[in-house]
C-alpha atoms as a PDB file:
ATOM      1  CA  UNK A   1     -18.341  -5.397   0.889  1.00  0.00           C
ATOM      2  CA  UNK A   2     -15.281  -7.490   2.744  1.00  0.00           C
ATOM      3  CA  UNK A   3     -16.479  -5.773   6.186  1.00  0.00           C
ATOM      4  CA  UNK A   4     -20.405  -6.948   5.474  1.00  0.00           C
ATOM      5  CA  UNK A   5     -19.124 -10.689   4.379  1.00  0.00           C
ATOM      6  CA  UNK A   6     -17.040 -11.057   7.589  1.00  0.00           C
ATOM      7  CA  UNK A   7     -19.726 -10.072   9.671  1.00  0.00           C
ATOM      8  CA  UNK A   8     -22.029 -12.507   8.324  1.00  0.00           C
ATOM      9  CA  UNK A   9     -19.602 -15.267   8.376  1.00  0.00           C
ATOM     10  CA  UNK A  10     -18.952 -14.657  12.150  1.00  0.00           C
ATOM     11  CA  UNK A  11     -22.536 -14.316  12.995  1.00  0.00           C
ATOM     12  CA  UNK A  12     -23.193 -18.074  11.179  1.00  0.00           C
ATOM     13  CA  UNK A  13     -20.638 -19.319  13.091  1.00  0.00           C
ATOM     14  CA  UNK A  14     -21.812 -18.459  16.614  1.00  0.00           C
ATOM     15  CA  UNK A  15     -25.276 -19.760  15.803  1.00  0.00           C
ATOM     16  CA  UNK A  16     -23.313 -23.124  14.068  1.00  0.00           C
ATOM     17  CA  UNK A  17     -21.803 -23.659  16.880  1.00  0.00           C
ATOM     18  CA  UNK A  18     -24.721 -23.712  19.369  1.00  0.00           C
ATOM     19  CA  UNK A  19     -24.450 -20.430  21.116  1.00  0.00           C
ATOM     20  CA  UNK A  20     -28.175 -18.803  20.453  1.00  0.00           C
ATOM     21  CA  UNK A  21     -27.520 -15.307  21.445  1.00  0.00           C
ATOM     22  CA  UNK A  22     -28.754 -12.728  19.583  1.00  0.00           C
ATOM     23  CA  UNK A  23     -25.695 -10.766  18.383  1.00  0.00           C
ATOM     24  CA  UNK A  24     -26.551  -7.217  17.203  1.00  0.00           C
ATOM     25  CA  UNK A  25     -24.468  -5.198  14.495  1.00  0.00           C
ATOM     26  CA  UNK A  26     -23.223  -3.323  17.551  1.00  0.00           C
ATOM     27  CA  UNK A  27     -21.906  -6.287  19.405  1.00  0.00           C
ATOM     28  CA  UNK A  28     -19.344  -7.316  16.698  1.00  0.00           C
ATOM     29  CA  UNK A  29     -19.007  -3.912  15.989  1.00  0.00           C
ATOM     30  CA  UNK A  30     -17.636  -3.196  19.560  1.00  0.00           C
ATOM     31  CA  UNK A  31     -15.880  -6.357  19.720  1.00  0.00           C
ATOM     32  CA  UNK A  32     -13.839  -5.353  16.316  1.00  0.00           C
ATOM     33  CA  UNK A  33     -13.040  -2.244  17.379  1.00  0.00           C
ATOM     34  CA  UNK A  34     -11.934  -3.257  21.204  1.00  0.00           C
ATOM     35  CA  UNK A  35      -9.928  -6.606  19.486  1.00  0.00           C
ATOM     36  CA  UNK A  36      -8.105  -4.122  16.569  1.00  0.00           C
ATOM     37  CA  UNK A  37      -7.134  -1.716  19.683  1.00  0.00           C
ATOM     38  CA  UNK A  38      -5.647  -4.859  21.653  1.00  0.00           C
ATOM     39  CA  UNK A  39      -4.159  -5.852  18.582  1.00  0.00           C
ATOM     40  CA  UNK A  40      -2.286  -2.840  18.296  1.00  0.00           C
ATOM     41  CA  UNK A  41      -1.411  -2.649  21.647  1.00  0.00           C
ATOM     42  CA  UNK A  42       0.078  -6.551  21.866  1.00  0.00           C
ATOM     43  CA  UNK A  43       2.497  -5.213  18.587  1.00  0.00           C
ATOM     44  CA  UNK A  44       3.838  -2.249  20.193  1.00  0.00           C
ATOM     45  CA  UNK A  45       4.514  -4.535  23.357  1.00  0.00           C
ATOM     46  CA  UNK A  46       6.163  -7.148  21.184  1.00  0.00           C
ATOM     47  CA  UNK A  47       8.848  -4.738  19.825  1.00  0.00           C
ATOM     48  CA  UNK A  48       9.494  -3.812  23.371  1.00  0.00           C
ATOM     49  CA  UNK A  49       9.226  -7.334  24.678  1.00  0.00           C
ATOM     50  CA  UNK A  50       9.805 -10.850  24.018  1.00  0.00           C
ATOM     51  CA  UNK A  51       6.165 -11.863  22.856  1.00  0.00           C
ATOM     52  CA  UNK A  52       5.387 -15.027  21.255  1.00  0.00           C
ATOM     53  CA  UNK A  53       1.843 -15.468  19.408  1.00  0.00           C
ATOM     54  CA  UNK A  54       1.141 -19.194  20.375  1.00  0.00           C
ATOM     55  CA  UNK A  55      -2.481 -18.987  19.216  1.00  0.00           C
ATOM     56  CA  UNK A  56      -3.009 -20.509  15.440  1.00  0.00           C
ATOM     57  CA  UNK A  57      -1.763 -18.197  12.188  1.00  0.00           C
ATOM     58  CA  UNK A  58      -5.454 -18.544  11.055  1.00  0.00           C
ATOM     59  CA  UNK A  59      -6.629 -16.450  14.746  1.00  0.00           C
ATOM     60  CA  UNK A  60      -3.850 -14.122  13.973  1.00  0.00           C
ATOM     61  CA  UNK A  61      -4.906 -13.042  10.725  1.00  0.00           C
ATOM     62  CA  UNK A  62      -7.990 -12.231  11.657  1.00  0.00           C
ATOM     63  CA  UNK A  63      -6.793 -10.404  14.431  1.00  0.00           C
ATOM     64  CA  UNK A  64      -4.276  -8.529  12.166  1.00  0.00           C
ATOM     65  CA  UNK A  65      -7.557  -8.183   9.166  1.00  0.00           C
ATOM     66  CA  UNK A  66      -9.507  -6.112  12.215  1.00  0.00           C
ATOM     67  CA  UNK A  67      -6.871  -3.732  12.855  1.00  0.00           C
ATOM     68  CA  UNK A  68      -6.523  -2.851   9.622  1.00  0.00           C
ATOM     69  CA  UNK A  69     -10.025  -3.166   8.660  1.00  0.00           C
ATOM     70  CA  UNK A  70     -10.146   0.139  11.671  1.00  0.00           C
ATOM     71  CA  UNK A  71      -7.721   1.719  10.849  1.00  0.00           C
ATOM     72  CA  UNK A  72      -5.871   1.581  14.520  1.00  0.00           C
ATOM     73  CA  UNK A  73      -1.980   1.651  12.930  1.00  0.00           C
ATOM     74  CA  UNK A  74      -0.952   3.952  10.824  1.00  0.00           C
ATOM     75  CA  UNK A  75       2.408   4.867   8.835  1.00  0.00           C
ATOM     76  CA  UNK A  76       4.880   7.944   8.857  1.00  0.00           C
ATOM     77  CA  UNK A  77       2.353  10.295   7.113  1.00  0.00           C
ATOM     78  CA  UNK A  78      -0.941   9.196   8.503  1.00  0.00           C
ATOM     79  CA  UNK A  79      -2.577   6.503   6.125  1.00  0.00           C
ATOM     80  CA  UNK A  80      -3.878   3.196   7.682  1.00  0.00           C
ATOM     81  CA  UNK A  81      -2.063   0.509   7.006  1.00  0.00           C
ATOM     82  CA  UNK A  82      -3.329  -2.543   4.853  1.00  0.00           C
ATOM     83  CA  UNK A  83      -3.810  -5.745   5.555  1.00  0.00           C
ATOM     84  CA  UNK A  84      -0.893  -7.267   4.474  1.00  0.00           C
ATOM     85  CA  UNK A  85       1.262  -4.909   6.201  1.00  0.00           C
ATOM     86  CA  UNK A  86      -0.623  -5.381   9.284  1.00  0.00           C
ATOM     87  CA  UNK A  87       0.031  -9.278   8.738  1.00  0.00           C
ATOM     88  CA  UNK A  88       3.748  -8.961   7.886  1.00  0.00           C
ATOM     89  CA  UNK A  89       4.537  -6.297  11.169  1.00  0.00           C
ATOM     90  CA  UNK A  90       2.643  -8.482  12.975  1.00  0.00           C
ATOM     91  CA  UNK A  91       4.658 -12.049  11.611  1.00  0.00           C
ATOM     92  CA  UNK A  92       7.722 -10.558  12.349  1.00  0.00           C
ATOM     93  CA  UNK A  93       7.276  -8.838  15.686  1.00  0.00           C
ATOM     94  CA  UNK A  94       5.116 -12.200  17.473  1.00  0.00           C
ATOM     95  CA  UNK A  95       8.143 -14.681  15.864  1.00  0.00           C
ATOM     96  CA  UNK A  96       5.630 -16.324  13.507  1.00  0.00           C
ATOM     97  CA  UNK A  97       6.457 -17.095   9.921  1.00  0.00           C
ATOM     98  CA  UNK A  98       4.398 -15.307   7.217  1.00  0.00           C
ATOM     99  CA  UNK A  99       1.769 -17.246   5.189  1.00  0.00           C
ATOM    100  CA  UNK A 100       2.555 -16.596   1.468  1.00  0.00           C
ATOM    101  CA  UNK A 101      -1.320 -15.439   1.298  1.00  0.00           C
ATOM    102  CA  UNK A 102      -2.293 -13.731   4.585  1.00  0.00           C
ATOM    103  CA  UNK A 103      -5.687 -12.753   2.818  1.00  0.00           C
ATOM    104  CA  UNK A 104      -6.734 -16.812   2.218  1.00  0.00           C
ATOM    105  CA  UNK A 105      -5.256 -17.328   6.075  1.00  0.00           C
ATOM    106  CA  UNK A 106      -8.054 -14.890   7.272  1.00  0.00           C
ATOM    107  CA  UNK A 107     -10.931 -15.627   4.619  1.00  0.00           C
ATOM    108  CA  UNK A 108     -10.645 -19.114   5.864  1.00  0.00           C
ATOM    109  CA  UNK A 109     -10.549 -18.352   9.267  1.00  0.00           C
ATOM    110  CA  UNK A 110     -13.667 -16.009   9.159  1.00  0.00           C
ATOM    111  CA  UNK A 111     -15.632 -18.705   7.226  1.00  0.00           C
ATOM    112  CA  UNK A 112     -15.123 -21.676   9.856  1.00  0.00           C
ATOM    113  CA  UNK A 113     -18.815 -22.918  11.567  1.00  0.00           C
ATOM    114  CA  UNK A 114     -17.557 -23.460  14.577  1.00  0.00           C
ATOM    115  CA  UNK A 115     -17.037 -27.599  14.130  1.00  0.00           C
ATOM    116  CA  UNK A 116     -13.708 -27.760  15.459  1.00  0.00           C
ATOM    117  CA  UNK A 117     -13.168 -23.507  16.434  1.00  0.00           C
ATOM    118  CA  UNK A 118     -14.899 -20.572  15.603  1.00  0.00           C
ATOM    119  CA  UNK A 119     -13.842 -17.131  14.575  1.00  0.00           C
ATOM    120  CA  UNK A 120     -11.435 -15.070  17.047  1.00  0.00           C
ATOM    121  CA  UNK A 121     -14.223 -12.207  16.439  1.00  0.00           C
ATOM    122  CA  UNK A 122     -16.782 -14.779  17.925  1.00  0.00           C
ATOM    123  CA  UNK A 123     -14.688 -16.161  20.982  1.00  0.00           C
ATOM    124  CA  UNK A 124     -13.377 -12.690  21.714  1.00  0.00           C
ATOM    125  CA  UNK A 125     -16.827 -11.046  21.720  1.00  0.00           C
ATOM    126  CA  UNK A 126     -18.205 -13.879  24.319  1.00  0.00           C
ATOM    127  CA  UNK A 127     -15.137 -13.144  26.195  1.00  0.00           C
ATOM    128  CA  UNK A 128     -15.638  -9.671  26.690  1.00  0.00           C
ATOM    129  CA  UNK A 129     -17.660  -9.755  29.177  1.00  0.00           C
ATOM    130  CA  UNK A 130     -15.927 -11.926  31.784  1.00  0.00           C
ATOM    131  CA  UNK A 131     -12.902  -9.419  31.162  1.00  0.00           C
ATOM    132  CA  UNK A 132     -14.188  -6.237  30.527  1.00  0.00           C
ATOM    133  CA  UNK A 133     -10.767  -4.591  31.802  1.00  0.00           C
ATOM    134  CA  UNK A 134      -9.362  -5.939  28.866  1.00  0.00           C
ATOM    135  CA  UNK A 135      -5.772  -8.236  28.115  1.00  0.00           C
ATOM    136  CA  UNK A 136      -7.944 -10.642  26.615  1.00  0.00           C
ATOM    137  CA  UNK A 137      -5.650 -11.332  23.458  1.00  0.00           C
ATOM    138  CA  UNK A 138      -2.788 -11.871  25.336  1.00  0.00           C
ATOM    139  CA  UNK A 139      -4.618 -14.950  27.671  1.00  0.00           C
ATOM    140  CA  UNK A 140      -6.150 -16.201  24.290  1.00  0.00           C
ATOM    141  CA  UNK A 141      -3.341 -15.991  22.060  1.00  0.00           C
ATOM    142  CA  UNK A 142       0.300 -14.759  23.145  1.00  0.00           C
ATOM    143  CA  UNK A 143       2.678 -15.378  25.594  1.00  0.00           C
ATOM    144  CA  UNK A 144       5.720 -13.324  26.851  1.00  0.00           C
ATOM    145  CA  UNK A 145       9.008 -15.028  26.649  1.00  0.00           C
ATOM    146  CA  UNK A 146      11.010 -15.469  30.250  1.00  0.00           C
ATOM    147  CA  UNK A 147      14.476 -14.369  30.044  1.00  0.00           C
ATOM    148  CA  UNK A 148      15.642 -18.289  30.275  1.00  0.00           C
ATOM    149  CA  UNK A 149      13.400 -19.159  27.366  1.00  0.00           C
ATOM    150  CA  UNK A 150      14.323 -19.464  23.600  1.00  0.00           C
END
């Protein structure tokens, strides 16, 4: 039910904001999957690195709601993770401070029109395809910290 309202709300807000592509159920269904994996891949950097998400809390959530929404991390004994372990990992390892209510972060997010931003799921599928080699998170969203940095 969550997974068919999200993918409405990001479809309305690609055509909102002006971009008349046709987007089929495969589309956002690749661009989920491939954002969750990057996702995943940008939080087991971080605990190796100095990353800093410098994107907006609402663009992380919704990053963090796709990973979990795949299933791409997992704990000790093999179950997904939820969502609001997803969002609290990620918080901690990208040096961001944890919204009391991760879940209204990421509803909100998924329901803007595109008036002042759209959905990450939006922006990151159109993005796809000038970088299909991927590391498109980390351009939109993260930065790594320089050793001289604090």
């Amino acid at each position: 039910m969550i997974m068919n309202n999200y993918r409405s709300l990001t479809d309305r807000a690609g055509e909102a904001a002006g971009h008349g592509v046709t987007i089929t159920e495969t589309d956002v269904n690749a661009a989920r999957q491939r954002l969750a994996d990057e996702f995943a891949r940008l939080l087991a950097d971080a605990g190796r690195t100095e990353t800093v998400w410098t994107g907006s809390m609402a663009d992380m959530m919704e990053a963090a709601y796709a990973t979990a929404a795949e299933g791409v991390l997992r704990d000790v004994t093999g179950r997904p993770l939820a969502f609001s372990e997803v969002a609290a990992k990620a918080c901690l390892l990208l040096h961001r401070h944890a919204p009391r209510n991760p879940y209204c972060v990421r509803t909100v997010a998924a329901a803007r029109k595109g008036v002042r931003q759209e959905p990450l799921l939006s922006r990151y599928r159109r993005s796809m395809k000038a970088a299909p080699d991927g590391g498109l998170l980390l351009k939109m969203a993260a930065r790594m910290r320089g050793a001289g940095e604090e």
